[in-house]
C-alpha atoms as a PDB file:
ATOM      1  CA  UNK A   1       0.000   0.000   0.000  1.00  0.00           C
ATOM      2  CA  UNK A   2       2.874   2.532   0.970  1.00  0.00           C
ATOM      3  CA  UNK A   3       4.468   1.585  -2.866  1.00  0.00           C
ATOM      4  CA  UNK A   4       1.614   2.288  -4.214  1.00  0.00           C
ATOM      5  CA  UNK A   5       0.758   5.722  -2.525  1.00  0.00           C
ATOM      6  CA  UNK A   6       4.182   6.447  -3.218  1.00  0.00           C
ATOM      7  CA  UNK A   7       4.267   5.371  -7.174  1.00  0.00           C
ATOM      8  CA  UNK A   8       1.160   7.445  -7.348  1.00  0.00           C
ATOM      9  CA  UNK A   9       2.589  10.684  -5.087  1.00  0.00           C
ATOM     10  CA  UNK A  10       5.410  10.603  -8.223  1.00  0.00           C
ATOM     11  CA  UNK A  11       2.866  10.410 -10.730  1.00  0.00           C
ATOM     12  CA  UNK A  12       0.869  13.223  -9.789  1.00  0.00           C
ATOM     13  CA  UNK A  13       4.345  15.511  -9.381  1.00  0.00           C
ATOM     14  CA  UNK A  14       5.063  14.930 -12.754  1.00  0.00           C
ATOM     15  CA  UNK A  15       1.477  15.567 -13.910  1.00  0.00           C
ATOM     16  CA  UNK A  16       1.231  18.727 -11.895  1.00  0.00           C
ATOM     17  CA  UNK A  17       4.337  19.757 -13.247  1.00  0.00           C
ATOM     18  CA  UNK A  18       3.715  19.259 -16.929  1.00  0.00           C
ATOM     19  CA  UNK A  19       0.284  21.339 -16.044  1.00  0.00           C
ATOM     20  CA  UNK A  20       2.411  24.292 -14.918  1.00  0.00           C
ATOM     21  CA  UNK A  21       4.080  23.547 -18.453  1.00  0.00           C
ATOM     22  CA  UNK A  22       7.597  23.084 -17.103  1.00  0.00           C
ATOM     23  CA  UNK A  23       8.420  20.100 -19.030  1.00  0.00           C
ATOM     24  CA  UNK A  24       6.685  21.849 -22.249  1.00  0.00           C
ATOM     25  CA  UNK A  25       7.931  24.992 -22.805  1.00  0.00           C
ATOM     26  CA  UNK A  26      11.049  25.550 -19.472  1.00  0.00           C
ATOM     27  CA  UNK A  27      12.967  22.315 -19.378  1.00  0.00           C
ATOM     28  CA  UNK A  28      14.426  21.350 -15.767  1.00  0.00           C
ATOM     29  CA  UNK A  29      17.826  20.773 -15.903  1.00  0.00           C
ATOM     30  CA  UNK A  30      19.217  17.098 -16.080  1.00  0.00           C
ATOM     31  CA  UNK A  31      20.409  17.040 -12.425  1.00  0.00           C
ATOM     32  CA  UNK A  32      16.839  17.297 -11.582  1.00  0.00           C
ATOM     33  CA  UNK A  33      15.814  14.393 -13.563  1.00  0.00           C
ATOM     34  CA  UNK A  34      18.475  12.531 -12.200  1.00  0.00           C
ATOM     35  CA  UNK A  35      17.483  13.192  -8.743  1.00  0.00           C
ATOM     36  CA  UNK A  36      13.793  12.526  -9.271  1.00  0.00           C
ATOM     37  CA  UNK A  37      14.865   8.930 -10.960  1.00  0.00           C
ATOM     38  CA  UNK A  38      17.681   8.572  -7.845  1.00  0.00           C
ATOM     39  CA  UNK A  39      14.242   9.728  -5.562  1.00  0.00           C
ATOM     40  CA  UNK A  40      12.823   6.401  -6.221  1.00  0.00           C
ATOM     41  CA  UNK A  41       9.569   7.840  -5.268  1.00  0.00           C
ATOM     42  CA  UNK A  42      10.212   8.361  -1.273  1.00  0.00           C
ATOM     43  CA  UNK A  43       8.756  11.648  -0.848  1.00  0.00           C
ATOM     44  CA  UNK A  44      11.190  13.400   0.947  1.00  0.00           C
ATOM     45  CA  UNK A  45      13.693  12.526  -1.241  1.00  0.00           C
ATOM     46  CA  UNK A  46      11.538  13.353  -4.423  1.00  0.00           C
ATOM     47  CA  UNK A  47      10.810  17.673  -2.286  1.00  0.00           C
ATOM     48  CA  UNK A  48      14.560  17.399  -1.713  1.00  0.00           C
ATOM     49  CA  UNK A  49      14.640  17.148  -5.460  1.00  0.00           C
ATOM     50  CA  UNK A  50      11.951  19.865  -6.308  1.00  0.00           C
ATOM     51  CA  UNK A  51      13.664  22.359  -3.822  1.00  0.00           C
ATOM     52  CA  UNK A  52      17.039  22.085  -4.971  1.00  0.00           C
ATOM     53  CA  UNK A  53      15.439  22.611  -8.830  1.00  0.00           C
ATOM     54  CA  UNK A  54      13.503  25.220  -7.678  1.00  0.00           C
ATOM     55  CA  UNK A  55      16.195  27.306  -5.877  1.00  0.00           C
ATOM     56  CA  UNK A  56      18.244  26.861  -9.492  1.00  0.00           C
ATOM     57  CA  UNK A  57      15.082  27.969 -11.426  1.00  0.00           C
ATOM     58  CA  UNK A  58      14.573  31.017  -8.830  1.00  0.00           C
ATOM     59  CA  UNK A  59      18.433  32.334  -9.446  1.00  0.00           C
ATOM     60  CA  UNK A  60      17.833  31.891 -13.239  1.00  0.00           C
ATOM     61  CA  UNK A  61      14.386  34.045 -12.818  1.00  0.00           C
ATOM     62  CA  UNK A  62      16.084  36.622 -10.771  1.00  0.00           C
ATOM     63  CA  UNK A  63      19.111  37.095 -12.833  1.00  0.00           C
ATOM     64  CA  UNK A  64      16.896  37.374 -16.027  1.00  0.00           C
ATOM     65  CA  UNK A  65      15.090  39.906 -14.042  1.00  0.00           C
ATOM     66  CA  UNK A  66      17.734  41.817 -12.964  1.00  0.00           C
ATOM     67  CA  UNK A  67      19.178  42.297 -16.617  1.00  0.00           C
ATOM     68  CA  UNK A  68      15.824  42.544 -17.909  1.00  0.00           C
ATOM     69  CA  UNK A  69      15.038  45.556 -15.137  1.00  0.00           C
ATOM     70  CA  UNK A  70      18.622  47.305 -15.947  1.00  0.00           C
ATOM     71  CA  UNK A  71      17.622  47.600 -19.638  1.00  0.00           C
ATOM     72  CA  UNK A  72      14.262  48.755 -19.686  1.00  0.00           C
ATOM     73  CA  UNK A  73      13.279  52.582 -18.807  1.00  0.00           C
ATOM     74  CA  UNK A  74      11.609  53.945 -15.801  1.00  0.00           C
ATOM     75  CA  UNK A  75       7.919  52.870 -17.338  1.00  0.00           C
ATOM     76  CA  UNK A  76       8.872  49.385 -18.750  1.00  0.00           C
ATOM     77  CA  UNK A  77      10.616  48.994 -15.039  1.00  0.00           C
ATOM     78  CA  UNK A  78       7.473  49.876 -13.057  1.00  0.00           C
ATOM     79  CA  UNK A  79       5.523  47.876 -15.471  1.00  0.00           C
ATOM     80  CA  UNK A  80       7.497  44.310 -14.880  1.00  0.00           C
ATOM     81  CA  UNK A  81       8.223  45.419 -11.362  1.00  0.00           C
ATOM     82  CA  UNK A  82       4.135  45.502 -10.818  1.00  0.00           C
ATOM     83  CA  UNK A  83       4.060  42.360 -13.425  1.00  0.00           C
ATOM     84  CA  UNK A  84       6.160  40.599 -11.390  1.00  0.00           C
ATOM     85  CA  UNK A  85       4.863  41.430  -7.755  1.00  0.00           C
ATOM     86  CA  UNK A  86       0.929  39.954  -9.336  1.00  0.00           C
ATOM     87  CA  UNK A  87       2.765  36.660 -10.848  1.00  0.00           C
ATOM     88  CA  UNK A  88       4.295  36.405  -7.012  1.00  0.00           C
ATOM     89  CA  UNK A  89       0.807  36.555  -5.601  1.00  0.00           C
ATOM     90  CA  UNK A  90      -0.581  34.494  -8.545  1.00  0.00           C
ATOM     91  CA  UNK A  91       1.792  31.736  -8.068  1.00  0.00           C
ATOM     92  CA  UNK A  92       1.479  31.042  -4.537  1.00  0.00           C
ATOM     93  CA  UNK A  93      -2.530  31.753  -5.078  1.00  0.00           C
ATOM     94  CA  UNK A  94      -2.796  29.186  -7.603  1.00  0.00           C
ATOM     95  CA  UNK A  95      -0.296  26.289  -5.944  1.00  0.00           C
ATOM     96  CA  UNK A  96      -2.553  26.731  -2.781  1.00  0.00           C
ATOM     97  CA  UNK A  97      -5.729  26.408  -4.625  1.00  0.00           C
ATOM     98  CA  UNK A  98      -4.196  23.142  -6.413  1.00  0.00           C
ATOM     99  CA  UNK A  99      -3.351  21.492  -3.248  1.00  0.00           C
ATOM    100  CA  UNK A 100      -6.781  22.536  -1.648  1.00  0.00           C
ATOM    101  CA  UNK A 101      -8.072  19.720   0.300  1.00  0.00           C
ATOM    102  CA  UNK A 102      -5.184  17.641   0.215  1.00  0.00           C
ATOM    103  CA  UNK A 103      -4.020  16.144   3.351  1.00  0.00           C
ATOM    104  CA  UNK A 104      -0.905  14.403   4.938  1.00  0.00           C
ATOM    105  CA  UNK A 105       2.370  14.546   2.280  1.00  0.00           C
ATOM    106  CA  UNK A 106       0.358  15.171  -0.711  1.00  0.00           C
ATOM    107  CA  UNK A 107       0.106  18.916  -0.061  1.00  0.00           C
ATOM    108  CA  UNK A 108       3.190  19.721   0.368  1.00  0.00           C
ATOM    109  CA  UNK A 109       4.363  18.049  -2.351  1.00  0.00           C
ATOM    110  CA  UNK A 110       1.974  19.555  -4.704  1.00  0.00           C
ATOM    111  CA  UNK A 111       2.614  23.094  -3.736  1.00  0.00           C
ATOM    112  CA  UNK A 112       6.315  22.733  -4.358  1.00  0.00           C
ATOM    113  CA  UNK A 113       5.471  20.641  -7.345  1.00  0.00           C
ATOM    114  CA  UNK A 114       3.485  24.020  -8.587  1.00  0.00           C
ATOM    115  CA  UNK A 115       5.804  26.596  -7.603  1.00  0.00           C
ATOM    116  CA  UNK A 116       8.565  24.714  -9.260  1.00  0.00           C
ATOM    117  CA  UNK A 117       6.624  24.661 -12.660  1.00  0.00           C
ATOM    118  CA  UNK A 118       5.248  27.911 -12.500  1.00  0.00           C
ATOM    119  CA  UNK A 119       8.445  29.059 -11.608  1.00  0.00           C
ATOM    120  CA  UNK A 120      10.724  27.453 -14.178  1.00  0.00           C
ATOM    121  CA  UNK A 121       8.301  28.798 -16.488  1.00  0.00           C
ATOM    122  CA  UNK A 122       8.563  32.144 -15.676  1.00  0.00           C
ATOM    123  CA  UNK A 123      12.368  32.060 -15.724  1.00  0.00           C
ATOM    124  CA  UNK A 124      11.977  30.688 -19.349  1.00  0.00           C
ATOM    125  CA  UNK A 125       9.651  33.853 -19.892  1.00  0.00           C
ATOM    126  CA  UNK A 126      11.927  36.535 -18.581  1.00  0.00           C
ATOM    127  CA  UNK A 127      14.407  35.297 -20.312  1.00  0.00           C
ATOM    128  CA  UNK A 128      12.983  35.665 -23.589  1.00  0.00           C
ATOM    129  CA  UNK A 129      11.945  38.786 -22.985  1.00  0.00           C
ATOM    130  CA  UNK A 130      15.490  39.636 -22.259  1.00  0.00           C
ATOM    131  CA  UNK A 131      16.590  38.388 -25.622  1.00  0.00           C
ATOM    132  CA  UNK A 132      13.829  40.671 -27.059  1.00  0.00           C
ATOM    133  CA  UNK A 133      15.269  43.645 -25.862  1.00  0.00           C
ATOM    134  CA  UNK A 134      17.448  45.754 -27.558  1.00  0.00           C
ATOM    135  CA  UNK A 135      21.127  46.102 -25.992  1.00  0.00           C
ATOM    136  CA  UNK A 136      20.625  49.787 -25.140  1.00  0.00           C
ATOM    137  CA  UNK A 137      21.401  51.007 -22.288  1.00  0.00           C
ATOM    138  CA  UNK A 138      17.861  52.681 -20.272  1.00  0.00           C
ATOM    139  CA  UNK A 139      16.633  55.859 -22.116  1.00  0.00           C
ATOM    140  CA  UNK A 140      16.352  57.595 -18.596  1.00  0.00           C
END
């Protein structure tokens, strides 16, 4: 019985995952997937996994965000400054509302399932937007 709560604990990361569209559009890196398969499904080991991913996806968000905020003027910078404070409240909104109901290790682990897909995502995001913007430095 424990096997199978645990085989279906790893199912349902992976599904709430690819819902967030992490393994869609923002690949994980391959020492993630390596830990997940290492994980074996034992749910601490598989939110060891997710948080060490997700602190690697935060620092790529940030950084993206910081170059992105250092080459936009003042409006564009108040613009994804506000942007980003509503995706902030919108992620941990929406992560809580998917693990609504959920008891024992299951909510948990879907919450930092979510904010790891949401949040790879988003790193994938700013970072295209940084590739759309021209190299010029701020016009203010």
């Amino acid at each position: 019985m424990k096997l199978a709560i645990t085989i279906l604990s790893a199912v349902l990361v992976a599904s709430w995952a690819s819902a967030a569209g992490a393994q869609d559009d923002a690949p994980n890196t391959p020492a993630y997937a390596a830990c997940m398969e290492g994980a074996g499904g034992v749910t601490a080991l598989v939110r060891e996994c997710i948080s060490e991913e997700h602190a690697q996806q935060d620092a790529l968000l940030n950084e993206a965000y910081r170059e992105l905020i250092g080459r936009l003027d003042s409006e564009a910078r108040s613009d994804l400054r506000n942007a980003q404070r509503t995706w902030i409240a919108f992620r941990d909104a929406e992560c809580a509302w998917r693990a609504s109901g959920e008891t024992g290790t299951m909510g948990p682990l879907i919450i930092d399932s979510c904010q790891l897909g949401l949040t790879t995502e988003r790193a994938a995001r700013l970072q295209t937007d940084l590739g759309r913007v021209s190299e010029r430095a701020p016009s203010d």
